[in-house]
C-alpha atoms as a PDB file:
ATOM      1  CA  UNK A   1       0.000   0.000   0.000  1.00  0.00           C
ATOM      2  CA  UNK A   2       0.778   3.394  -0.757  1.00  0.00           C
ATOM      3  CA  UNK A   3      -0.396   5.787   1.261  1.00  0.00           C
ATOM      4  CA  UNK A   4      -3.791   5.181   3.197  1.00  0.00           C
ATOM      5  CA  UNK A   5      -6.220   8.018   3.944  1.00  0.00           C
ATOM      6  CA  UNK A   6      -8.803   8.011   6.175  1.00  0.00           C
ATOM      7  CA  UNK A   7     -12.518   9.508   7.076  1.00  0.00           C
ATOM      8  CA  UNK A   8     -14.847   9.292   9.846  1.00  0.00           C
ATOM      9  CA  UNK A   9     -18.380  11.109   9.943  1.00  0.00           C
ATOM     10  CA  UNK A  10     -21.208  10.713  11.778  1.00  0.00           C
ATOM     11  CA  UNK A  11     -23.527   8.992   9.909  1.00  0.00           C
ATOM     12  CA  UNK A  12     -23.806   6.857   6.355  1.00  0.00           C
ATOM     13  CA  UNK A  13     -24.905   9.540   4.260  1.00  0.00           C
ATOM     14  CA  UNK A  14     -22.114  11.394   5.095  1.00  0.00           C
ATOM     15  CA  UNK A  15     -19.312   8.550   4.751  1.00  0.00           C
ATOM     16  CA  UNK A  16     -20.909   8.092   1.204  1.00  0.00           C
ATOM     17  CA  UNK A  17     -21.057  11.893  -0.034  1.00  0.00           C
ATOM     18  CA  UNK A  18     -17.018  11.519   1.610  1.00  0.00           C
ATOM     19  CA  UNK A  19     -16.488   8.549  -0.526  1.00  0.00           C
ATOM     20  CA  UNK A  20     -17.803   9.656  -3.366  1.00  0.00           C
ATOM     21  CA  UNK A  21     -16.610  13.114  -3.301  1.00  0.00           C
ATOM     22  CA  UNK A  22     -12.493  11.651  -2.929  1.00  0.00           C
ATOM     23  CA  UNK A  23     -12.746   8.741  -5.591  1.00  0.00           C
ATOM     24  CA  UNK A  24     -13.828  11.895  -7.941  1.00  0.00           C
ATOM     25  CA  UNK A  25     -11.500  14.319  -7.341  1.00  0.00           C
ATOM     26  CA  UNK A  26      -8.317  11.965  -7.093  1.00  0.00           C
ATOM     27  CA  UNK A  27      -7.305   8.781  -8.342  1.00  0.00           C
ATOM     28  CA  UNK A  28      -7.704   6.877  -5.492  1.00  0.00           C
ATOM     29  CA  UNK A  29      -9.672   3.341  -4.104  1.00  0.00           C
ATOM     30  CA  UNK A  30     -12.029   2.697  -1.422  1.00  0.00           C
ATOM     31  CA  UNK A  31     -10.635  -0.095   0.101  1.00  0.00           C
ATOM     32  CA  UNK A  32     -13.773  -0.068   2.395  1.00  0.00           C
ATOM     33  CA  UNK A  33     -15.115   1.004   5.702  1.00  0.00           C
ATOM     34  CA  UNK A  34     -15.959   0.360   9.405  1.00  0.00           C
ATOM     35  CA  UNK A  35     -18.662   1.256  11.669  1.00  0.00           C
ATOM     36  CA  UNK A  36     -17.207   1.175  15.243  1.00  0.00           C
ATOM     37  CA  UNK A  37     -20.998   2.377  16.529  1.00  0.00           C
ATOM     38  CA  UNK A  38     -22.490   5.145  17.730  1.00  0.00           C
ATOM     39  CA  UNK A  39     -23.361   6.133  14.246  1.00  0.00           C
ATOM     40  CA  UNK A  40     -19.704   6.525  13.370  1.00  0.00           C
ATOM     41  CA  UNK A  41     -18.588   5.504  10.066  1.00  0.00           C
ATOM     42  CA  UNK A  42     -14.984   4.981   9.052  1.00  0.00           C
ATOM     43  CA  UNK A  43     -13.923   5.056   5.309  1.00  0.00           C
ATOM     44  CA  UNK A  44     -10.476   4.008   4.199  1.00  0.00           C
ATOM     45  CA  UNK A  45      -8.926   4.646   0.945  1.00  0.00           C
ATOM     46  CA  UNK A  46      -5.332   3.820  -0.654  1.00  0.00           C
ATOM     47  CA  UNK A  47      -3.409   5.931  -3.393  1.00  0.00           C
ATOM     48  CA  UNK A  48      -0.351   7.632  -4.031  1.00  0.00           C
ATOM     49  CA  UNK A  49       0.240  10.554  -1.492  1.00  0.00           C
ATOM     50  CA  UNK A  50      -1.042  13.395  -3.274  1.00  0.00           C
ATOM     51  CA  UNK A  51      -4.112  11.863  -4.252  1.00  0.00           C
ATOM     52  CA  UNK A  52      -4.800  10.848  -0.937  1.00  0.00           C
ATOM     53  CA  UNK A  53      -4.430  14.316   0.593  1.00  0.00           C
ATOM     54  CA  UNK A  54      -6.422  15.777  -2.359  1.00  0.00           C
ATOM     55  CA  UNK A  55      -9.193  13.347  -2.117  1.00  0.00           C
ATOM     56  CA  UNK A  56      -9.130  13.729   1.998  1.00  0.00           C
ATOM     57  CA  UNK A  57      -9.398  17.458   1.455  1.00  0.00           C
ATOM     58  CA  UNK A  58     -12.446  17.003  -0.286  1.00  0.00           C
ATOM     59  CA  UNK A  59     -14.423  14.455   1.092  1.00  0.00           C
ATOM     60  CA  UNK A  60     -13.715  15.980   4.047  1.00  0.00           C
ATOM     61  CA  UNK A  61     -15.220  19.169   2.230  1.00  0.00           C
ATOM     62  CA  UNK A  62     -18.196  17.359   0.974  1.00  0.00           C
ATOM     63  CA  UNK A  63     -19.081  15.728   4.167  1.00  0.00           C
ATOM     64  CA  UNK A  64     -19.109  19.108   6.263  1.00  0.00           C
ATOM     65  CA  UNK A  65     -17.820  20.206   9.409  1.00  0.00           C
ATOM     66  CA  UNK A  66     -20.688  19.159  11.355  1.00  0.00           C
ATOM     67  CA  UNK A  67     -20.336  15.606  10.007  1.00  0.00           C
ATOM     68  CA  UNK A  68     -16.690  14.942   9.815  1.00  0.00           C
ATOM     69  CA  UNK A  69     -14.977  13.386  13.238  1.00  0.00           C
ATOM     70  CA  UNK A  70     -11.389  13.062  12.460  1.00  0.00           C
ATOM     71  CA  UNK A  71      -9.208  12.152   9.015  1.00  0.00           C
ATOM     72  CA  UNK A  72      -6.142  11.319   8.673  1.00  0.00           C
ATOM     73  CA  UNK A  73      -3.184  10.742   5.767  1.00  0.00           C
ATOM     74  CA  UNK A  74      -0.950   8.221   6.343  1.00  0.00           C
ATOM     75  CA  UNK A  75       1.981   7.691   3.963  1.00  0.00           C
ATOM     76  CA  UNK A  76       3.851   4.443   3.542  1.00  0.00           C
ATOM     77  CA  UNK A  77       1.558   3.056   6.101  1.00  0.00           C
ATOM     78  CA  UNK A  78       3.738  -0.034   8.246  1.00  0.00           C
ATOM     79  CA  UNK A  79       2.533  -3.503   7.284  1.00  0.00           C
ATOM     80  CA  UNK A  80       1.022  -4.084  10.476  1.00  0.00           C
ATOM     81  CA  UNK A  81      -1.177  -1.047   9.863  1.00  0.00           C
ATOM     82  CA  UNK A  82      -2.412  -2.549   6.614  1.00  0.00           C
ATOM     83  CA  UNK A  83      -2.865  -6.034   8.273  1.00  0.00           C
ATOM     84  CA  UNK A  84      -4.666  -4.669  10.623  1.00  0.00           C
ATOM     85  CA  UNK A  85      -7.580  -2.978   7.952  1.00  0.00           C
ATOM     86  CA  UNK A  86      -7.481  -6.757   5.404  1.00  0.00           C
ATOM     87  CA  UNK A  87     -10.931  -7.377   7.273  1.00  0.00           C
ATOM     88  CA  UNK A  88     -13.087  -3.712   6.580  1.00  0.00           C
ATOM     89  CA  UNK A  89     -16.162  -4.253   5.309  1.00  0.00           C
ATOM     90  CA  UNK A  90     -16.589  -3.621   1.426  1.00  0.00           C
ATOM     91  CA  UNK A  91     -13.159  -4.605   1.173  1.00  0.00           C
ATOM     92  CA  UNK A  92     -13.334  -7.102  -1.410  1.00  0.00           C
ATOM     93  CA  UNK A  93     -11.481 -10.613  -0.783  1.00  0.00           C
ATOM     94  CA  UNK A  94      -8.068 -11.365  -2.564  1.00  0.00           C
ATOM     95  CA  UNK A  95      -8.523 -12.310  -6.097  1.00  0.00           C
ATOM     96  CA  UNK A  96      -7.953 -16.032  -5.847  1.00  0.00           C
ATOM     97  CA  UNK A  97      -5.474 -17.140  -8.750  1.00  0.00           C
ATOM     98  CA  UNK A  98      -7.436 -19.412 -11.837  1.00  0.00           C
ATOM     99  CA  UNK A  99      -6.685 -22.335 -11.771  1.00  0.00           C
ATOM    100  CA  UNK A 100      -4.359 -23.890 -15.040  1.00  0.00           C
ATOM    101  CA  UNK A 101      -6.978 -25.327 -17.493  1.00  0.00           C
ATOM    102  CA  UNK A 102      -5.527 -28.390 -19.308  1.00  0.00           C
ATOM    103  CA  UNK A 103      -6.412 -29.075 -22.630  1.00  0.00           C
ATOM    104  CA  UNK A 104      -6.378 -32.655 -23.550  1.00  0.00           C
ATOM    105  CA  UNK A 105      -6.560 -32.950 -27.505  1.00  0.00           C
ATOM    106  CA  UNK A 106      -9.230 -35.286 -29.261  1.00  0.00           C
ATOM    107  CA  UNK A 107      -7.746 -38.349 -30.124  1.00  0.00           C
ATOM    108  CA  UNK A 108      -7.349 -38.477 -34.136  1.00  0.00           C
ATOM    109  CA  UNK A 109      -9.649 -40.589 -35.646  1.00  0.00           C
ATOM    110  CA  UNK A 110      -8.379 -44.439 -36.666  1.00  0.00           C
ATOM    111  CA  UNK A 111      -9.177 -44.450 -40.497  1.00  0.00           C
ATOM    112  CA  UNK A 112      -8.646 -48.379 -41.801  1.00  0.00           C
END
């Protein structure tokens, strides 16, 4: 990973108007989100360092004062950092590899 950025509102409507507002005005991913309760949400996305702090910036933005808890930018994030998010929610699961398809060609005909 990257660089990992972070965002935490109060409430989903705000963690989506976040999320949608940072994908769009940087090239990052969601790599998904957490809701540690009280209506908290917790959105996590991954990028190169620029893009995260642009797309922070704006979600951030987007969300509002009123509904934005904390963010955060984190750049070249330790790998027990990322271990530690491999189970958010959304996240999808690793792409498991395909499996070597072996052809087996027809046997030729016998012709007498």
């Amino acid at each position: 990973m990257k660089s990992l950025g972070v965002i935490e509102t109060r409430g989903w409507v705000a963690a989506i108007q976040a999320v949608d507002a940072a994908c769009k005005a940087a090239g990052v991913t969601c790599i998904g989100y957490r809701k540690p309760g009280s209506g908290l949400v917790s959105v996590c996305f991954e990028g190169e360092i620029s893009a995260i702090h642009t797309a922070i910036e704006r979600g951030v933005a987007v969300a509002g004062a009123e509904h934005t808890v904390k963010s955060l930018v984190i750049a070249r994030p330790e790998r027990c950092v990322v271990e530690a998010l491999s189970n958010l929610k959304g996240n999808p699961p690793p792409a498991k590899k395909a499996a070597e398809q072996v052809v087996i060609p027809a046997p030729e005909p016998i012709v007498p």
